[in-house]
Each structure stands twice: as structure tokens, then as C-alpha cells.
PDB file of N, CA and C in Angstrom:
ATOM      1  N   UNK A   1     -39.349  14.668 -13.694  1.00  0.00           N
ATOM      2  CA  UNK A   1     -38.175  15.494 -13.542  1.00  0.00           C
ATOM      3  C   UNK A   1     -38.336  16.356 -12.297  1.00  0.00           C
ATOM      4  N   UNK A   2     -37.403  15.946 -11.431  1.00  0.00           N
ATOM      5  CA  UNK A   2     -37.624  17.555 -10.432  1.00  0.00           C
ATOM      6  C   UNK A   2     -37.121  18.295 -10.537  1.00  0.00           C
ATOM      7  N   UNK A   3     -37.778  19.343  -9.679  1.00  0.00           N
ATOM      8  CA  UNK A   3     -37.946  20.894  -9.880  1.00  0.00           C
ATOM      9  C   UNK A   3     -37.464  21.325  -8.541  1.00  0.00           C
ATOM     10  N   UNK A   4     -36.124  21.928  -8.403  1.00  0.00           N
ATOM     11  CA  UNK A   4     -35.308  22.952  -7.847  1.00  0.00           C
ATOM     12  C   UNK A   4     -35.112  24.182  -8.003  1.00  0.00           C
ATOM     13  N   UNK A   5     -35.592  24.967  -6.801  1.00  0.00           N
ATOM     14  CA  UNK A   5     -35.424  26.262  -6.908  1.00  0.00           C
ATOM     15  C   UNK A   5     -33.997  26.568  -6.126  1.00  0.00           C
ATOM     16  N   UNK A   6     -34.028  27.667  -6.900  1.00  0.00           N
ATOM     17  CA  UNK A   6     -32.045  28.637  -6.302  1.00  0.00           C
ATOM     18  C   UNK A   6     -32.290  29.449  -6.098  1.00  0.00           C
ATOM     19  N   UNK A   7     -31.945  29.936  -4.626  1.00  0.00           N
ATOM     20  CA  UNK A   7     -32.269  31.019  -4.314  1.00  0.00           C
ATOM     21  C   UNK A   7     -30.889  31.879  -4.114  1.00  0.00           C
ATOM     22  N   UNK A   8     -30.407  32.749  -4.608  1.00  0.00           N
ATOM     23  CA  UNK A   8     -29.085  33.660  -4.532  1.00  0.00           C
ATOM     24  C   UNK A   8     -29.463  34.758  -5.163  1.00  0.00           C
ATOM     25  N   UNK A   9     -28.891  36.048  -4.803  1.00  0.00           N
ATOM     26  CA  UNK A   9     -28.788  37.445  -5.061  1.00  0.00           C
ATOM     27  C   UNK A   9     -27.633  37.728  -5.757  1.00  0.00           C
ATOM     28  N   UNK A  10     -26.955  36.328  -6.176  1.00  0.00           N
ATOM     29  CA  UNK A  10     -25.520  36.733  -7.277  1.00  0.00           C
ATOM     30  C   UNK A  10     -26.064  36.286  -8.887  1.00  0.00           C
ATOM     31  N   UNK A  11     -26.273  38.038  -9.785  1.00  0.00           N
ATOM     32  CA  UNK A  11     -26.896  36.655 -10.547  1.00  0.00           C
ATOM     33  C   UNK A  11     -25.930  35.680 -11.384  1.00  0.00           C
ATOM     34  N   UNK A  12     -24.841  35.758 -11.219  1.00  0.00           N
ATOM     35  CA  UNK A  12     -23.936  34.746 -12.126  1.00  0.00           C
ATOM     36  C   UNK A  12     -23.670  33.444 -11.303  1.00  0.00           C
ATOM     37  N   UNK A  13     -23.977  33.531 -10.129  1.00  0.00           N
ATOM     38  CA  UNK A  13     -24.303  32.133  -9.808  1.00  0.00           C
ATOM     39  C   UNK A  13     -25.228  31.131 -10.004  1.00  0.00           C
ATOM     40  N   UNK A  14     -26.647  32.484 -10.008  1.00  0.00           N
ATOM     41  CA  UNK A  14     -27.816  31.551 -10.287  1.00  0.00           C
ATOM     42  C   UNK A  14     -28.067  30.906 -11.810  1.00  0.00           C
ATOM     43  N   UNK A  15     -27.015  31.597 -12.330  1.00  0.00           N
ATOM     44  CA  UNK A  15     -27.057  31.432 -14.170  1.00  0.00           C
ATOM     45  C   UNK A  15     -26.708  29.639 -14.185  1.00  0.00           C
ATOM     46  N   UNK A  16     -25.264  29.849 -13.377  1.00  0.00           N
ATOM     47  CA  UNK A  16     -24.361  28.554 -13.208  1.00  0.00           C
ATOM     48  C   UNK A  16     -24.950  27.420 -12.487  1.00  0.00           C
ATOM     49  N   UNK A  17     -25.527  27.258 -11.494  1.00  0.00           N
ATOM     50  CA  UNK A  17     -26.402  26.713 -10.457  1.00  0.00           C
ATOM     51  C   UNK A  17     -27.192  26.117 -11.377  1.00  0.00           C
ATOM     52  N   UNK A  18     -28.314  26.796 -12.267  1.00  0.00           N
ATOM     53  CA  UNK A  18     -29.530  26.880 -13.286  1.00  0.00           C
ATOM     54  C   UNK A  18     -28.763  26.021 -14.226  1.00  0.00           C
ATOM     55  N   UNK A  19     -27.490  26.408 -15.126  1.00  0.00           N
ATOM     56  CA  UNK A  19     -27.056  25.627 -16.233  1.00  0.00           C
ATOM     57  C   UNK A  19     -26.404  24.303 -15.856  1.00  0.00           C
ATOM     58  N   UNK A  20     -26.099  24.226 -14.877  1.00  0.00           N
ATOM     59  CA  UNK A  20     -25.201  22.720 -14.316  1.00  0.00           C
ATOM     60  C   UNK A  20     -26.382  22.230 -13.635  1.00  0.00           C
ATOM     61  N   UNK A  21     -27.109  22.532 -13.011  1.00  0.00           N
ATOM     62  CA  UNK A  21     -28.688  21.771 -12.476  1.00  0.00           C
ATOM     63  C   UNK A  21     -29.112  20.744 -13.722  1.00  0.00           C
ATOM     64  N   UNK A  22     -29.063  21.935 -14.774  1.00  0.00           N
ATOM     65  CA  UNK A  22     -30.054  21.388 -15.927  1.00  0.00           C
ATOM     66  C   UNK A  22     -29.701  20.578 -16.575  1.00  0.00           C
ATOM     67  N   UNK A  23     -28.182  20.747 -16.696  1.00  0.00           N
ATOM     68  CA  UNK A  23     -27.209  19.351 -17.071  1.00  0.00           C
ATOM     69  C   UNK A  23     -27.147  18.397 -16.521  1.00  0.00           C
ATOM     70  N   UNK A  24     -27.548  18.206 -15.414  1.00  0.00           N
ATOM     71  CA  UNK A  24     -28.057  16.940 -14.727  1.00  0.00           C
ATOM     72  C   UNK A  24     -29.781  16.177 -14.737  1.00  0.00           C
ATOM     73  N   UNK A  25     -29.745  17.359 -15.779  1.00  0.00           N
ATOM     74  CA  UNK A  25     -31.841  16.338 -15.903  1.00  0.00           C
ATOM     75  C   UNK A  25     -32.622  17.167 -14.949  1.00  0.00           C
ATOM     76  N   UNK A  26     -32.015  18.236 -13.795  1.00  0.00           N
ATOM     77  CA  UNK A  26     -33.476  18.839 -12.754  1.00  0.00           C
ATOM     78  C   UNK A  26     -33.656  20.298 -13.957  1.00  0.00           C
ATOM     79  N   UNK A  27     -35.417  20.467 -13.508  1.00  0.00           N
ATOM     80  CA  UNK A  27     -35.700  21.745 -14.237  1.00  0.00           C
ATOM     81  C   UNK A  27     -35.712  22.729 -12.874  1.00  0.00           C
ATOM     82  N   UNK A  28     -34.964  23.703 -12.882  1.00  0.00           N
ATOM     83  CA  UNK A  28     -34.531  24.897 -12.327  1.00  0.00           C
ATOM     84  C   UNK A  28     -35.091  26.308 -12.129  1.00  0.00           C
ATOM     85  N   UNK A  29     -35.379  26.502 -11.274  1.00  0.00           N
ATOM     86  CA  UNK A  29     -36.074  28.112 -11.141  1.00  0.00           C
ATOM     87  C   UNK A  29     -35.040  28.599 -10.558  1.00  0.00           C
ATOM     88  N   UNK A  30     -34.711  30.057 -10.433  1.00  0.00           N
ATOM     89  CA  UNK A  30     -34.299  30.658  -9.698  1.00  0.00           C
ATOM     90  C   UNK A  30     -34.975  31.710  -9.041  1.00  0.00           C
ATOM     91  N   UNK A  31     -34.324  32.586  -8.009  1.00  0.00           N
ATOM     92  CA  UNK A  31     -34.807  33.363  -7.251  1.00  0.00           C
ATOM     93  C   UNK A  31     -34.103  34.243  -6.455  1.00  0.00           C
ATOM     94  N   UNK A  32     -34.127  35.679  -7.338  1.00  0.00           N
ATOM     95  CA  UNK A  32     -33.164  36.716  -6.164  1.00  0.00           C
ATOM     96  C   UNK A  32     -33.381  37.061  -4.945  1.00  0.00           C
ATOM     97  N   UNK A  33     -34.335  36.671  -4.409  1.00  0.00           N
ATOM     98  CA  UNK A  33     -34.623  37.333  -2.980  1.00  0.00           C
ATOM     99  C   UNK A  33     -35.493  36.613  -2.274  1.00  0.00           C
ATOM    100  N   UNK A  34     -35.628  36.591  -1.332  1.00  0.00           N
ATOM    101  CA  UNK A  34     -36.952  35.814  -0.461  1.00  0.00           C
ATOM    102  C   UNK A  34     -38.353  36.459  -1.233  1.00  0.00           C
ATOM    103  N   UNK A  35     -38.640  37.071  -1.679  1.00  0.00           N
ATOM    104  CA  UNK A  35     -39.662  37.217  -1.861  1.00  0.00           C
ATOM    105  C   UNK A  35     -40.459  36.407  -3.231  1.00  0.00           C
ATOM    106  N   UNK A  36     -39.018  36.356  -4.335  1.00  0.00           N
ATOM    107  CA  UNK A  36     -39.456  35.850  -5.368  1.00  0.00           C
ATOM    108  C   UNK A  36     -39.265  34.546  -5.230  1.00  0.00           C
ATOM    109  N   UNK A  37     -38.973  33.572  -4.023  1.00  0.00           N
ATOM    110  CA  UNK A  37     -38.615  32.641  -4.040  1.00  0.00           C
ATOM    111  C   UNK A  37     -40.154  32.100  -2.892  1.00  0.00           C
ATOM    112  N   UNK A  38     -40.390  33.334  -1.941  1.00  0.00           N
ATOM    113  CA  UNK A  38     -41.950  32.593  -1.809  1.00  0.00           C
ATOM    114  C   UNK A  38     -43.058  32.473  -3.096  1.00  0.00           C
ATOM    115  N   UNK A  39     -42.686  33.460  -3.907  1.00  0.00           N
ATOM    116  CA  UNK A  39     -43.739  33.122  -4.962  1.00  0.00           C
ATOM    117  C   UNK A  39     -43.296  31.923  -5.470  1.00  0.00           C
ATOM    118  N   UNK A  40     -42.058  31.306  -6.244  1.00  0.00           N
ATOM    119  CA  UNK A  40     -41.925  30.646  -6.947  1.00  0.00           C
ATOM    120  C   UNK A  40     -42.564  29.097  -5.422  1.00  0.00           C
ATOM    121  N   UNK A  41     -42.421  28.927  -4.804  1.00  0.00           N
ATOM    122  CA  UNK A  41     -43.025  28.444  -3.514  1.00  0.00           C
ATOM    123  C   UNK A  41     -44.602  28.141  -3.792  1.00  0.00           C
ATOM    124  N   UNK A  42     -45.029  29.565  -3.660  1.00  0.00           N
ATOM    125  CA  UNK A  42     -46.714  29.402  -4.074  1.00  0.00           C
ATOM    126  C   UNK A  42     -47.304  28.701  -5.118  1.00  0.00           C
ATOM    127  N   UNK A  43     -46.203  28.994  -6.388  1.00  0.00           N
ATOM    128  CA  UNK A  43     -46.787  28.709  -7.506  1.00  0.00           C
ATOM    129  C   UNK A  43     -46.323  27.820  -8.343  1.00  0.00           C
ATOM    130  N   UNK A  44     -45.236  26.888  -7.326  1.00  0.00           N
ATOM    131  CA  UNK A  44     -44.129  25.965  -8.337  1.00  0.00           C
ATOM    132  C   UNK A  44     -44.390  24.523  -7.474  1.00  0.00           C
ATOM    133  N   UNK A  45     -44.795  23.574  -7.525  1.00  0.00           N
ATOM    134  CA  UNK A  45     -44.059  22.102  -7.144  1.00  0.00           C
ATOM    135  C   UNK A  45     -42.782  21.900  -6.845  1.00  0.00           C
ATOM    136  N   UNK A  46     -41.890  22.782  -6.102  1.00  0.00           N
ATOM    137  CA  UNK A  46     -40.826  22.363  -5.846  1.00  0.00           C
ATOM    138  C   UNK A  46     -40.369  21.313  -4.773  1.00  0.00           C
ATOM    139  N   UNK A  47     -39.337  20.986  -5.584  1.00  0.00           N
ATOM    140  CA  UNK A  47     -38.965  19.326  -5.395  1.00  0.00           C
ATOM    141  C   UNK A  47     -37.538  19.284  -4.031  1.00  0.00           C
ATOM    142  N   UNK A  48     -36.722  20.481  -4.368  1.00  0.00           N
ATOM    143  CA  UNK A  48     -35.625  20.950  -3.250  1.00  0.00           C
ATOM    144  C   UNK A  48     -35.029  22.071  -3.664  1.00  0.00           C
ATOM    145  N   UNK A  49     -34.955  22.868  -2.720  1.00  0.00           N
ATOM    146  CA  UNK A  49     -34.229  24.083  -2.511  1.00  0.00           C
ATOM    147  C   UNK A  49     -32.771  24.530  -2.801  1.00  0.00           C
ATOM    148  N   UNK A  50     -32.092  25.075  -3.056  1.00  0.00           N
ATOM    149  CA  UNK A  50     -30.522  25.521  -2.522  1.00  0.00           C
ATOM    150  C   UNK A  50     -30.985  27.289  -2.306  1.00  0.00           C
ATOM    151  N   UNK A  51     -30.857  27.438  -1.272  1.00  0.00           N
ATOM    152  CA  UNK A  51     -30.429  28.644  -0.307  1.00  0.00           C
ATOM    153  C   UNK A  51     -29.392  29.121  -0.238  1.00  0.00           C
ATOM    154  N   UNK A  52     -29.001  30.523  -0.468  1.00  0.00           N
ATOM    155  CA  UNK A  52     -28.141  31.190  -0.110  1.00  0.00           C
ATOM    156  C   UNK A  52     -28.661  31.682   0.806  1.00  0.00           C
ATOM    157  N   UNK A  53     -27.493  31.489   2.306  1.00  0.00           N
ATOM    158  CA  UNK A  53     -27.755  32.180   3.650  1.00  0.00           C
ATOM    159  C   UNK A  53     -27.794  33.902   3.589  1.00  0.00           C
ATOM    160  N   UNK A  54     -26.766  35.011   3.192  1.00  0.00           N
ATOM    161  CA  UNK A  54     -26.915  36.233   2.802  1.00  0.00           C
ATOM    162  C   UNK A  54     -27.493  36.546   1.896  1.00  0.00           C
ATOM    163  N   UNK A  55     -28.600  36.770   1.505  1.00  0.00           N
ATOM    164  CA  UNK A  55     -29.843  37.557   0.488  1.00  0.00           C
ATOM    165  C   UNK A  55     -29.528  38.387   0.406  1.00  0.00           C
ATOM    166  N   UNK A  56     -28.762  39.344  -0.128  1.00  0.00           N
ATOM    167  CA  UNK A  56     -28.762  41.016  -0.317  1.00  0.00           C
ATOM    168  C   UNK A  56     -28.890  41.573   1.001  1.00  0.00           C
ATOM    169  N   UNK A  57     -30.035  41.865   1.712  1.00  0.00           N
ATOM    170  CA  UNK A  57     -30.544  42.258   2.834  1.00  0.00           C
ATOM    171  C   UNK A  57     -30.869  41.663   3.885  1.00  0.00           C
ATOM    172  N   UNK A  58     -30.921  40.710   3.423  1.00  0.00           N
ATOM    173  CA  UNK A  58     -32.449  39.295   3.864  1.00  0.00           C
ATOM    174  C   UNK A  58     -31.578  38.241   4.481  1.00  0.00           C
ATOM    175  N   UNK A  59     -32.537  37.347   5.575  1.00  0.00           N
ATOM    176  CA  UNK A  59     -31.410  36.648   5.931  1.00  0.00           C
ATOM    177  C   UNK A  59     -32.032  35.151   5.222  1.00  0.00           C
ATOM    178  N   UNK A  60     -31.389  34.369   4.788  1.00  0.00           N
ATOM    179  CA  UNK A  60     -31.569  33.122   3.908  1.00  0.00           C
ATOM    180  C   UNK A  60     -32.292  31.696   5.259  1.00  0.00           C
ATOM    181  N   UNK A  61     -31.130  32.357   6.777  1.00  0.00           N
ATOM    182  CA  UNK A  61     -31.785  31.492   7.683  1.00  0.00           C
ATOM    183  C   UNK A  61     -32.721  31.604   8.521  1.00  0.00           C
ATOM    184  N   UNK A  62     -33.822  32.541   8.018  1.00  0.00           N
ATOM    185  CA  UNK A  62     -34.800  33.436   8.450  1.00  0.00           C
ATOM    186  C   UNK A  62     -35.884  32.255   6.989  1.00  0.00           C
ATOM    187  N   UNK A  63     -35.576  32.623   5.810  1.00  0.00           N
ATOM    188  CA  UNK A  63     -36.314  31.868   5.068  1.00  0.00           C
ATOM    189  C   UNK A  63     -36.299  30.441   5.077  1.00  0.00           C
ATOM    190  N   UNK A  64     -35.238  29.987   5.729  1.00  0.00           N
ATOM    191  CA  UNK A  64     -35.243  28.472   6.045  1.00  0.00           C
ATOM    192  C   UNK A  64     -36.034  28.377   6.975  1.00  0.00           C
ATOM    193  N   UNK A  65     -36.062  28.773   7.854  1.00  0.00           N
ATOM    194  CA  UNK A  65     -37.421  28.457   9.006  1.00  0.00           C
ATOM    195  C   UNK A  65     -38.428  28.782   8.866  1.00  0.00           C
ATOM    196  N   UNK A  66     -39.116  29.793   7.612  1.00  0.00           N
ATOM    197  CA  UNK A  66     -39.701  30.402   7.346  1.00  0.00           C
ATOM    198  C   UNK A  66     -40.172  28.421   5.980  1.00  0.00           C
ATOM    199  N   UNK A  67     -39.614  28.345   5.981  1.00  0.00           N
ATOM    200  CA  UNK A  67     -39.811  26.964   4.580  1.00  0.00           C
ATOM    201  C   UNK A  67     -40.149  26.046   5.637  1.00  0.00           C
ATOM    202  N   UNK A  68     -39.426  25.706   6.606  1.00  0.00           N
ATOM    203  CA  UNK A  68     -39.594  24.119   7.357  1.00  0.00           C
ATOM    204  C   UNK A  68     -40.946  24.494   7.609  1.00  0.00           C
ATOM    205  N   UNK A  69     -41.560  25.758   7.988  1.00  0.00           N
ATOM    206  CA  UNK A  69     -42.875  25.815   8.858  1.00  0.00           C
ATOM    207  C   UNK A  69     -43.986  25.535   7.833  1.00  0.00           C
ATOM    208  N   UNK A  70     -43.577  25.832   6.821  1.00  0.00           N
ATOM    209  CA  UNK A  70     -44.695  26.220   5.880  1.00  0.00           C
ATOM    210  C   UNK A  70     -44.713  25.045   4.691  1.00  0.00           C
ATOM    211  N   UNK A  71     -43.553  24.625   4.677  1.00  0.00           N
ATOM    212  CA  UNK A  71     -42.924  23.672   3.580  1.00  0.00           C
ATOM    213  C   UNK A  71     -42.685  22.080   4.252  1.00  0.00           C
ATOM    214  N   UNK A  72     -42.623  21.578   5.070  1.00  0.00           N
ATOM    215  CA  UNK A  72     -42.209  20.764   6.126  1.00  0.00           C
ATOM    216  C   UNK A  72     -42.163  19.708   5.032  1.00  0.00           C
ATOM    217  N   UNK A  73     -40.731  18.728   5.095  1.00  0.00           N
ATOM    218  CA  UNK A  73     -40.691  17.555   4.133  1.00  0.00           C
ATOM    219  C   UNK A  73     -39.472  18.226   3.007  1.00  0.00           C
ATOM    220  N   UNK A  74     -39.561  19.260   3.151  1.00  0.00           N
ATOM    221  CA  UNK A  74     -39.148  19.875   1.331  1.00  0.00           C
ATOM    222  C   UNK A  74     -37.820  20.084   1.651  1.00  0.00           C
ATOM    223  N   UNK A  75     -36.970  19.616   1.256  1.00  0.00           N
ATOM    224  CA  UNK A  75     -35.374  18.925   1.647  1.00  0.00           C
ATOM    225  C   UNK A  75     -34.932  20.591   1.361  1.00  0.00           C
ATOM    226  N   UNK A  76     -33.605  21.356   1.956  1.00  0.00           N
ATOM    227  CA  UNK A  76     -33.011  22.465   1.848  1.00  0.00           C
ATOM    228  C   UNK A  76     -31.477  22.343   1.596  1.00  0.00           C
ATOM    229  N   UNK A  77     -31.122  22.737   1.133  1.00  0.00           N
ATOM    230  CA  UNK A  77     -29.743  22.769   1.144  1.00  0.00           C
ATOM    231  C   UNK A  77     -29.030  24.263   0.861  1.00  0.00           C
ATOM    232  N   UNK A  78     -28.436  24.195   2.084  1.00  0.00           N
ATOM    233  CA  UNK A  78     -27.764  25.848   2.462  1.00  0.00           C
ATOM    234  C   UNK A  78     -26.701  26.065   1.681  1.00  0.00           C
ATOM    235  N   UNK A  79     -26.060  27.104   0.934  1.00  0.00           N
ATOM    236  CA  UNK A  79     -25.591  26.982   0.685  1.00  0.00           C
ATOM    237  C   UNK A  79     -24.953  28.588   0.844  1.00  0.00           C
ATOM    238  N   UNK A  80     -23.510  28.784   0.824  1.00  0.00           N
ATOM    239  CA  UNK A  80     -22.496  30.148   1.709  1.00  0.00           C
ATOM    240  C   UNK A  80     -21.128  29.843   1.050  1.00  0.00           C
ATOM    241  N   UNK A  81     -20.862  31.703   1.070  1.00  0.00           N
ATOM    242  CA  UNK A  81     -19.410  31.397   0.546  1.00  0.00           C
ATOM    243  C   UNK A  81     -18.793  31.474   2.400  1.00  0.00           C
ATOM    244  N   UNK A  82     -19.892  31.415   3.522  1.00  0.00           N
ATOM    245  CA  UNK A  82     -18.644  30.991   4.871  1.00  0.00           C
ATOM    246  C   UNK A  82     -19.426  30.025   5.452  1.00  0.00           C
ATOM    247  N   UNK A  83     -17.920  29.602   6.286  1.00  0.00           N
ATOM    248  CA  UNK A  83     -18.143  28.202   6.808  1.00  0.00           C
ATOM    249  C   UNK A  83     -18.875  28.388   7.957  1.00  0.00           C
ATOM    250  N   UNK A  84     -18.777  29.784   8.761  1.00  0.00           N
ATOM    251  CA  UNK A  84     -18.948  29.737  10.156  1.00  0.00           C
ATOM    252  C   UNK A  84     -20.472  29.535  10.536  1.00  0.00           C
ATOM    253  N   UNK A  85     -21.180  29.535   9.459  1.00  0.00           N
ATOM    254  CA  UNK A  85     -22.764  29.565   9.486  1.00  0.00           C
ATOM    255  C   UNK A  85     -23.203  28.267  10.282  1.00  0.00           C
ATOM    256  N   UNK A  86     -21.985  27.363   9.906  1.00  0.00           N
ATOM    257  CA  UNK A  86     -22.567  25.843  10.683  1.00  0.00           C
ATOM    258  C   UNK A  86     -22.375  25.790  11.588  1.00  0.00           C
ATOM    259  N   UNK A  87     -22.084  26.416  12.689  1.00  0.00           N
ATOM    260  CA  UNK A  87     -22.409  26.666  14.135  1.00  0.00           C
ATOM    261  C   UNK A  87     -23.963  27.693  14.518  1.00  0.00           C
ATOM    262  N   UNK A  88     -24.200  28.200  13.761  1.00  0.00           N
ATOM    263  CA  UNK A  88     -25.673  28.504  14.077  1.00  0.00           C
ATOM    264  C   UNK A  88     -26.497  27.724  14.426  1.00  0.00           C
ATOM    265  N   UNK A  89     -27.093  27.469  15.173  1.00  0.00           N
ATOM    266  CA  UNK A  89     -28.065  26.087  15.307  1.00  0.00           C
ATOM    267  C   UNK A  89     -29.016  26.433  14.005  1.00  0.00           C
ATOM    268  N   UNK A  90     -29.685  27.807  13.841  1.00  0.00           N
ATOM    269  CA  UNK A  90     -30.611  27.804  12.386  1.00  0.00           C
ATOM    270  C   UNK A  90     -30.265  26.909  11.545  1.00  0.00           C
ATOM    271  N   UNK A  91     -29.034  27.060  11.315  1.00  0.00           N
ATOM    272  CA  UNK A  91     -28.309  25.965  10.041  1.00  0.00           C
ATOM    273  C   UNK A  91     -28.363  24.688  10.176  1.00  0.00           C
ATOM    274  N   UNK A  92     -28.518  24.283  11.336  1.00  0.00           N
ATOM    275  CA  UNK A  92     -28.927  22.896  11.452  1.00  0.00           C
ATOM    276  C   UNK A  92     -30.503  22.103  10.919  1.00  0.00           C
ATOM    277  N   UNK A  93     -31.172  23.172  10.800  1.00  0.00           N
ATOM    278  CA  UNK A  93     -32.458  22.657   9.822  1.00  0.00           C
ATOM    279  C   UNK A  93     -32.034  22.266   8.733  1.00  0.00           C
ATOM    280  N   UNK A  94     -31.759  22.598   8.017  1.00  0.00           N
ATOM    281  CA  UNK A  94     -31.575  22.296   6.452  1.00  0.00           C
ATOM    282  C   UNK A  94     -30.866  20.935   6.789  1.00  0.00           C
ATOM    283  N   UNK A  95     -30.954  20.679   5.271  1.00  0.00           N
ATOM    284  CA  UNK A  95     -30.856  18.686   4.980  1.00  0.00           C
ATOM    285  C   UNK A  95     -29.286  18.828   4.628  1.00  0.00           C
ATOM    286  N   UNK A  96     -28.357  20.191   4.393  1.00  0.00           N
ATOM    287  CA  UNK A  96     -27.136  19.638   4.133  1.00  0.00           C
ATOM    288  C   UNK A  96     -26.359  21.220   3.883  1.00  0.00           C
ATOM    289  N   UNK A  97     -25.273  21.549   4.479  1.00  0.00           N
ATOM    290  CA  UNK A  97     -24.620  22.998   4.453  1.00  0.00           C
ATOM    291  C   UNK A  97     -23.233  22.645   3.408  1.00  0.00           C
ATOM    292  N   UNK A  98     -23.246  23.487   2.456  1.00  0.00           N
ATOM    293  CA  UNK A  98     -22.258  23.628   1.177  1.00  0.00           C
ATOM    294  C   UNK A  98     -21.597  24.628   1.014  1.00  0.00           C
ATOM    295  N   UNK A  99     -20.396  24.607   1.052  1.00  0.00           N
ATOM    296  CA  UNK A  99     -19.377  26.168   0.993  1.00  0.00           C
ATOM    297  C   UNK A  99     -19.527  25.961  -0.428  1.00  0.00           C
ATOM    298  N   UNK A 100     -19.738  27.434  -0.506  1.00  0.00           N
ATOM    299  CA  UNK A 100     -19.565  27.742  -2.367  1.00  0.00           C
ATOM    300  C   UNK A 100     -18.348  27.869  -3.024  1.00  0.00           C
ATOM    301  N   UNK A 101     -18.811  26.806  -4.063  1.00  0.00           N
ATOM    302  CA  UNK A 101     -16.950  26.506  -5.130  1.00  0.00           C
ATOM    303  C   UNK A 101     -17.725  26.829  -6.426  1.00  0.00           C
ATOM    304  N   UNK A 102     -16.703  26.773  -7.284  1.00  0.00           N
ATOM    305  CA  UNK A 102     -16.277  27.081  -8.523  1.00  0.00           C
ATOM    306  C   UNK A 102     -16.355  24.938  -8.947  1.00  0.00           C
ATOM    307  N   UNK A 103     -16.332  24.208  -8.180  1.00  0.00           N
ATOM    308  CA  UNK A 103     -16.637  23.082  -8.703  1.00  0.00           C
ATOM    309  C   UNK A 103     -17.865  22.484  -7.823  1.00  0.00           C
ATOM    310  N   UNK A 104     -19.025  22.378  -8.239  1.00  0.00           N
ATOM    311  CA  UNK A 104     -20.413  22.137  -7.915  1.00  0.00           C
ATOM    312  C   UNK A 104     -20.749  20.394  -7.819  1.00  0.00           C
ATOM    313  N   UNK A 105     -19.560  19.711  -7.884  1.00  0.00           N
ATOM    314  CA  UNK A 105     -19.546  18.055  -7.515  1.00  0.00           C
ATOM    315  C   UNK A 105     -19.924  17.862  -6.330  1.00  0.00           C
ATOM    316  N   UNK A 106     -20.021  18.370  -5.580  1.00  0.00           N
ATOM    317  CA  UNK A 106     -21.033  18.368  -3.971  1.00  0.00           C
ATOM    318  C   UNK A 106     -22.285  18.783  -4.026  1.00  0.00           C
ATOM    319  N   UNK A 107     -22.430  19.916  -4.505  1.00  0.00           N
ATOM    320  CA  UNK A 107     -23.814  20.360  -4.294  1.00  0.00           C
ATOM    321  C   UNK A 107     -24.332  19.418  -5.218  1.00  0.00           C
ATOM    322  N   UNK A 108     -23.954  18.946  -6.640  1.00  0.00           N
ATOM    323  CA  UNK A 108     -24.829  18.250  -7.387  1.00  0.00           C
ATOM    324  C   UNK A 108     -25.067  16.866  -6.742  1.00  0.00           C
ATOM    325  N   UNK A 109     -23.680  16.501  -6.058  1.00  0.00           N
ATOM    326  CA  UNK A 109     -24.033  15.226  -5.262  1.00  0.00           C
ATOM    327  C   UNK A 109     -25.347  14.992  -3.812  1.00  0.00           C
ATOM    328  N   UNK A 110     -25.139  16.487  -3.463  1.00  0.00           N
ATOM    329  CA  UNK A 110     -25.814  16.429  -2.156  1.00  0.00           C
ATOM    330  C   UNK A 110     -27.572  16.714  -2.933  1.00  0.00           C
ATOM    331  N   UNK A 111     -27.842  16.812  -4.001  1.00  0.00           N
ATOM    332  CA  UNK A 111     -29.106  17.042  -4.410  1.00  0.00           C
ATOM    333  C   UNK A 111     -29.548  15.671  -5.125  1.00  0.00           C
ATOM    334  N   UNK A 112     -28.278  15.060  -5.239  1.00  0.00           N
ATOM    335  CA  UNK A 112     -28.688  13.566  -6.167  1.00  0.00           C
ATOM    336  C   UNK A 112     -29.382  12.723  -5.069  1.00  0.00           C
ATOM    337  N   UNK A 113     -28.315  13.209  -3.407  1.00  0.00           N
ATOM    338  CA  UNK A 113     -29.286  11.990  -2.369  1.00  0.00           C
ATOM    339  C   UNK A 113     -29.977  12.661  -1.845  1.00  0.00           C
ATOM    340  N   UNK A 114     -30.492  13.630  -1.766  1.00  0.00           N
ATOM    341  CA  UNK A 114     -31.164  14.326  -0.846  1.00  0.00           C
ATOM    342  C   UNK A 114     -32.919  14.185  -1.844  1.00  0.00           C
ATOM    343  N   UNK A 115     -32.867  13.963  -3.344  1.00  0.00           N
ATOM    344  CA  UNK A 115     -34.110  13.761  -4.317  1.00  0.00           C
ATOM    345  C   UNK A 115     -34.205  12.190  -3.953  1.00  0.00           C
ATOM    346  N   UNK A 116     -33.197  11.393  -3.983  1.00  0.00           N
ATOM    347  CA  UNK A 116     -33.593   9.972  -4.021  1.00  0.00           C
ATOM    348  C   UNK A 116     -34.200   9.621  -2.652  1.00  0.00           C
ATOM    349  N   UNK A 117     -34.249   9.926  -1.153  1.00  0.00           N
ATOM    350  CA  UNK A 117     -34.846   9.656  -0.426  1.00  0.00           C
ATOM    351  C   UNK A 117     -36.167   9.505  -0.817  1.00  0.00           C
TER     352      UNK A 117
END
């Protein structure tokens, strides 16, 4: 089974993210902040990411480069309630950029191919 961590500072997303993940068979961590999401990092086998770019404080595309360096291989997927992030070149690391909906048929799709590679 893989293991996906969520990283967002909303927690009713990460609830939703966590319960529709799990409904698809992945076991789910979450993570409010960069910090608890390097631990879960240190201390988890994780299998792929979803990132939220705004952390509370923190910038999400600061921890994405902060993952490719340290994590290299470990698929990311960005994820924002704005679009304009995909002109950042930062954003171009990650394996796939997702505007945040209320219907999660993308993100669950973009984690179905992004595990099967």
C-alpha cells in the first residue's frame, strides 16, 4: 500500500485529502507545516507527496526544493487554491500542479499515475 503524505495548513482539507486518499487504498499522513512534514519525511517511507504551495507562513515552493534535494525520485504534486503559481519556474519541479476543488477526480487521478510509474 502506499504511503502519501499531505501537506496543508487547512485542517479540513487535510481531513478530506486523508479520507478520499484512504478510499482509494493509499495510507495517508498528514502535515500542517513544513516542519511536521520533514519529520513525517524522516520517519515515514513516503511513497508521494501533495503540497500545498502557501503554508501558513512558509512557502510550500521552498519545501519542494527543499524535497527534490533531499528526496530526489519522490514524485510531488503541488497543489493551490491559484493558478498563477504555474508560471513560477519553482513549480515546475513537482511531477504535476492541481487547483484545489471540492471534486478531487484529478488529484486522485494524478496520484494513480504518478504511483504507477
Amino acid at each position: 500500500m502506499a504511503k502519501i503524505l499531505v501537506v496543508d495548513d487547512e485542517p479540513g482539507l487535510r481531513l478530506l485529502y486523508a479520507a478520499e486518499l484512504g478510499d482509494e487504498g493509499y495510507d495517508v499522513i498528514t502535515a500542517a507545516d513544513c516542519a511536521e512534514a520533514t519529520s513525517a519525511l524522516e520517519n515515514e517511507a513516503i511513497d508521494l507527496i501533495v503540497l500545498d504551495i502557501q503554508i501558513k507562513q512558509e512557502s510550500g515552493l521552498e519545501m519542494l526544493q527543499k524535497i527534490i534535494k533531499e528526496h530526489s525520485g519522490l514524485p510531488v504534486i503541488l497543489c493551490s487554491a491559484y493558478n498563477c503559481y504555474k508560471d513560477d519556474f519553482a513549480s515546475w519541479l513537482a511531477d504535476a500542479y492541481i487547483i484545489k476543488s471540492s471534486n478531487l477526480e484529478e488529484l486522485k487521478s494524478e496520484v494513480a499515475r504518478l504511483l504507477s510509474r
